[in-house]
PDB file of N, CA and C in Angstrom:
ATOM      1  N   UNK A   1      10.409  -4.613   9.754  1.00  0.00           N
ATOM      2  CA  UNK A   1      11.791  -4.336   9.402  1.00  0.00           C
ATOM      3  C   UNK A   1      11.798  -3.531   8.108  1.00  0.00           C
ATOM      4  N   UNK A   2      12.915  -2.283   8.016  1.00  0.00           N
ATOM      5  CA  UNK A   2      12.381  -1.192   7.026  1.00  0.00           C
ATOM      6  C   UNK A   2      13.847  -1.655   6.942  1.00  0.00           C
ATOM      7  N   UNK A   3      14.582  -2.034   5.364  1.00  0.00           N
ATOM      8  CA  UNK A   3      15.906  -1.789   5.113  1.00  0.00           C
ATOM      9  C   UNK A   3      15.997  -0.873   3.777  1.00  0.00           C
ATOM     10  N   UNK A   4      17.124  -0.101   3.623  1.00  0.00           N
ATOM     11  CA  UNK A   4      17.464   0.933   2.620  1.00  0.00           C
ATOM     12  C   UNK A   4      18.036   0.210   2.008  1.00  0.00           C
ATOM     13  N   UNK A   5      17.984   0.273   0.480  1.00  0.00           N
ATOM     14  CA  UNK A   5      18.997  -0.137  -0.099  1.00  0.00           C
ATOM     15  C   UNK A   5      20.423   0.531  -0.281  1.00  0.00           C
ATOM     16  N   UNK A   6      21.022  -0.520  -0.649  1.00  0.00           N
ATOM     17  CA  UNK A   6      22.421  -0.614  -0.358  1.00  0.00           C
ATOM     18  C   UNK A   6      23.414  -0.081  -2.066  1.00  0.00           C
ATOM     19  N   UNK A   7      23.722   0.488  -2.681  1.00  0.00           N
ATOM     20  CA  UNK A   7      24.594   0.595  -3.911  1.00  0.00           C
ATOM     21  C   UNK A   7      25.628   0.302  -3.880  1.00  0.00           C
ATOM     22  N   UNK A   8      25.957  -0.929  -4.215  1.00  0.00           N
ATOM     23  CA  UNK A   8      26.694  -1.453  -4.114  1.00  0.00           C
ATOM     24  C   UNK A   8      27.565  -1.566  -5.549  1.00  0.00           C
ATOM     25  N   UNK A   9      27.142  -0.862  -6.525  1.00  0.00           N
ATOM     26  CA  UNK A   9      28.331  -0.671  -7.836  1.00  0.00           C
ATOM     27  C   UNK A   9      27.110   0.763  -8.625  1.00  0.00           C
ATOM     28  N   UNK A  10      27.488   1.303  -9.499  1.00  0.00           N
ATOM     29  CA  UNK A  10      27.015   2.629  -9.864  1.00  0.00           C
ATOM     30  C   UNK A  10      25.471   2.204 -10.635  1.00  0.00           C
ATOM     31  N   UNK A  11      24.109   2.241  -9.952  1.00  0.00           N
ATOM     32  CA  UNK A  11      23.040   1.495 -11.241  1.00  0.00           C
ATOM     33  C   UNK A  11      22.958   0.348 -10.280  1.00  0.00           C
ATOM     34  N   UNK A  12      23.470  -0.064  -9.611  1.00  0.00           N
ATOM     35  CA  UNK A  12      23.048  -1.372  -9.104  1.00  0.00           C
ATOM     36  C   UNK A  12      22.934  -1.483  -6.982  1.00  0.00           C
ATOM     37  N   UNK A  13      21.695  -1.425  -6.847  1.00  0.00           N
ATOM     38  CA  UNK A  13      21.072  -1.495  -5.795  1.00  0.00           C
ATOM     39  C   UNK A  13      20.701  -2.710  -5.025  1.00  0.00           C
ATOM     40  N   UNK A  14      21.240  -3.155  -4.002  1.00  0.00           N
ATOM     41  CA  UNK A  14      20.904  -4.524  -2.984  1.00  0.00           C
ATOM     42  C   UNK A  14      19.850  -3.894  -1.799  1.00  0.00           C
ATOM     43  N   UNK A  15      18.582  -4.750  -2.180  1.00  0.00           N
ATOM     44  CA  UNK A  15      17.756  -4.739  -1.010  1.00  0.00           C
ATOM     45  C   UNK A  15      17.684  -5.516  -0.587  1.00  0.00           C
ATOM     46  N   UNK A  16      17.469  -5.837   0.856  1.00  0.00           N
ATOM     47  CA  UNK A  16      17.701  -7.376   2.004  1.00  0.00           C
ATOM     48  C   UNK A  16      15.932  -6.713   2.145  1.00  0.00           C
ATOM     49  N   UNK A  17      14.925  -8.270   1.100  1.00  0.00           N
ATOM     50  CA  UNK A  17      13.838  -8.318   1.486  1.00  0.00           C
ATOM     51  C   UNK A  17      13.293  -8.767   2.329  1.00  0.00           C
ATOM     52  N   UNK A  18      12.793  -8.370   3.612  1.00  0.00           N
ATOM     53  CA  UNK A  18      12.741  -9.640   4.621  1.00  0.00           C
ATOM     54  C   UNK A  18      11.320 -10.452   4.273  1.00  0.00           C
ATOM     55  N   UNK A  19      11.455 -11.781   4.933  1.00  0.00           N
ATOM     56  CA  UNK A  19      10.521 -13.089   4.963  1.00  0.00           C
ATOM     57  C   UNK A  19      10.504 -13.171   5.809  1.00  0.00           C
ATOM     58  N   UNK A  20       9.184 -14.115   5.896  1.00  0.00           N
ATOM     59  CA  UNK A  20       8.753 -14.471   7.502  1.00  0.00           C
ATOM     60  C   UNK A  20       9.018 -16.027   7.490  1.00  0.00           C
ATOM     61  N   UNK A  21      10.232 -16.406   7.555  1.00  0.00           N
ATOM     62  CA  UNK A  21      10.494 -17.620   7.715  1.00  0.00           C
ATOM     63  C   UNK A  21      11.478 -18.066   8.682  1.00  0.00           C
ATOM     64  N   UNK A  22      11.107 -18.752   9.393  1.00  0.00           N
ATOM     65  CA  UNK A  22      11.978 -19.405  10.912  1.00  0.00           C
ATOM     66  C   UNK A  22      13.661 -19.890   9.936  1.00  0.00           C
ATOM     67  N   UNK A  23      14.327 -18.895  10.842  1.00  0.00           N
ATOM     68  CA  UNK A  23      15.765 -19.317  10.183  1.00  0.00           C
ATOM     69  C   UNK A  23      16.547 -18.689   8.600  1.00  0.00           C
ATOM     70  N   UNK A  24      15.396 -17.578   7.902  1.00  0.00           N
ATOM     71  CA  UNK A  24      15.477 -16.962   7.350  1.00  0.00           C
ATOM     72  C   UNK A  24      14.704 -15.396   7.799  1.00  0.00           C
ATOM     73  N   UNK A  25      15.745 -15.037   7.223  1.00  0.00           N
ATOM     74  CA  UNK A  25      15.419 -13.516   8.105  1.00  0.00           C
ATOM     75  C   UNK A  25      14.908 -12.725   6.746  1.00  0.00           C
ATOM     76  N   UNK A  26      16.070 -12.421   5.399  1.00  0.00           N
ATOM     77  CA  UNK A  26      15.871 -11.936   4.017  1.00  0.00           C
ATOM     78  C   UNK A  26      16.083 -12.617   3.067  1.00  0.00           C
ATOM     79  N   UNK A  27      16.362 -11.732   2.108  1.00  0.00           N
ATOM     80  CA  UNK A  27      16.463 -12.446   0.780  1.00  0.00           C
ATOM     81  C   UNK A  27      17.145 -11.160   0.027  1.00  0.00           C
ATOM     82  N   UNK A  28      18.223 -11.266  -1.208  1.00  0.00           N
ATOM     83  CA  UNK A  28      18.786 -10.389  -1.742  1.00  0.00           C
ATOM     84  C   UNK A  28      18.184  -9.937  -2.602  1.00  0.00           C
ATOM     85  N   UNK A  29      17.367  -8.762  -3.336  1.00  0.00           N
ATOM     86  CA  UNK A  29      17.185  -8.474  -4.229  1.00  0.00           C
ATOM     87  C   UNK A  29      17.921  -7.364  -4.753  1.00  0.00           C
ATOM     88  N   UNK A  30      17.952  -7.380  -5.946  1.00  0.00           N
ATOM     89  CA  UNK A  30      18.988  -6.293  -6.595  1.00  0.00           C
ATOM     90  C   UNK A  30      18.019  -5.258  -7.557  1.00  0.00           C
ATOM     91  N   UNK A  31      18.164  -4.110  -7.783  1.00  0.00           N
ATOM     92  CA  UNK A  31      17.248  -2.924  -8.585  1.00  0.00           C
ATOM     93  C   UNK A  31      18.823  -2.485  -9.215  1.00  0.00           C
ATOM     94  N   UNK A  32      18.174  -2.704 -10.832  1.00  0.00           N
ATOM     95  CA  UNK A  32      18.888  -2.151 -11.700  1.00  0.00           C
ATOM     96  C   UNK A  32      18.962  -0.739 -12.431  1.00  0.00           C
ATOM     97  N   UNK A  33      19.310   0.034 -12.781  1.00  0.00           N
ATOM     98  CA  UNK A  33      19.043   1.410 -12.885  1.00  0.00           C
ATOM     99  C   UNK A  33      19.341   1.259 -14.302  1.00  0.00           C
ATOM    100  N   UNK A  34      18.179   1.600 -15.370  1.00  0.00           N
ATOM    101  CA  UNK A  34      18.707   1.667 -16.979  1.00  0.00           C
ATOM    102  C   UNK A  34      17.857   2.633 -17.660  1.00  0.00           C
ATOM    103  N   UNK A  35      18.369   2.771 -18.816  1.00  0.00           N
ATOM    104  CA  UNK A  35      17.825   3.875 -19.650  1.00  0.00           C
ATOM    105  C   UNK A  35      15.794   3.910 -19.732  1.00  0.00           C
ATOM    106  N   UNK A  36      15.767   2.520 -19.737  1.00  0.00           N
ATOM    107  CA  UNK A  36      14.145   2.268 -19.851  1.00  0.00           C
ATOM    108  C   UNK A  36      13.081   2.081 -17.960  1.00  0.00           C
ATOM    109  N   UNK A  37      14.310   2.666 -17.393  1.00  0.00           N
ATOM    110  CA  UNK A  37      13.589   2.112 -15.634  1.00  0.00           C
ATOM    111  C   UNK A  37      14.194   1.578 -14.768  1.00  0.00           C
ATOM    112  N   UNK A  38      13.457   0.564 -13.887  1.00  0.00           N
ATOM    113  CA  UNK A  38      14.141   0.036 -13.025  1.00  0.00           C
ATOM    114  C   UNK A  38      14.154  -1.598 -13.362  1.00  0.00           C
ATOM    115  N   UNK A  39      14.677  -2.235 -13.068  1.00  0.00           N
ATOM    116  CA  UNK A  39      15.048  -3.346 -13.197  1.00  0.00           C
ATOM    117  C   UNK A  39      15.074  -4.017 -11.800  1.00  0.00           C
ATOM    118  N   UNK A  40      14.161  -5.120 -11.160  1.00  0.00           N
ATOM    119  CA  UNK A  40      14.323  -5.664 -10.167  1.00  0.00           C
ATOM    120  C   UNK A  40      14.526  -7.258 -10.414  1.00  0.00           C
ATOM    121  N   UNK A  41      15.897  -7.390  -9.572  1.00  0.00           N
ATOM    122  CA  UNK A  41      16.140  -8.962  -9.891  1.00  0.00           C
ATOM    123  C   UNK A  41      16.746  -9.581  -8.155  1.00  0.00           C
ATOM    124  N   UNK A  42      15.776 -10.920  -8.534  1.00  0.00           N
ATOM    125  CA  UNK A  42      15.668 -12.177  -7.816  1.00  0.00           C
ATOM    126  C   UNK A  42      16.504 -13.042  -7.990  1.00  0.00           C
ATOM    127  N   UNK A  43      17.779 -12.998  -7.134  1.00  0.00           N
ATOM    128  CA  UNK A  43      18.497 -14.101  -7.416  1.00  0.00           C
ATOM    129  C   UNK A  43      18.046 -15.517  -7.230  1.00  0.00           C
ATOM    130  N   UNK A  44      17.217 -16.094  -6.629  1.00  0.00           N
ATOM    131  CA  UNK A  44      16.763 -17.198  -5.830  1.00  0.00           C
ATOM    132  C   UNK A  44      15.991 -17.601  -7.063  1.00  0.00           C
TER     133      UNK A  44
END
């Protein structure tokens, strides 16, 4: 499973990471866009 992320506010990117877990399909991660890079955050 290949998903694109999603921009969902200007700088802020939702990727649906998938897992291999029965009854879980993804997981939300978010990529932050800032002066120093990227920023990847794990809500969980």
């Amino acid at each position: 499973m290949t998903e694109t992320p999603i921009e969902v506010a200007e700088g802020v990117h939702l990727i649906r990471l998938p897992v291999p877990l029965h009854g879980l399909t993804s997981v939300n991660v978010y990529a932050i866009e800032g002066d120093d890079g990227i920023t990847m955050i794990d809500g969980g």
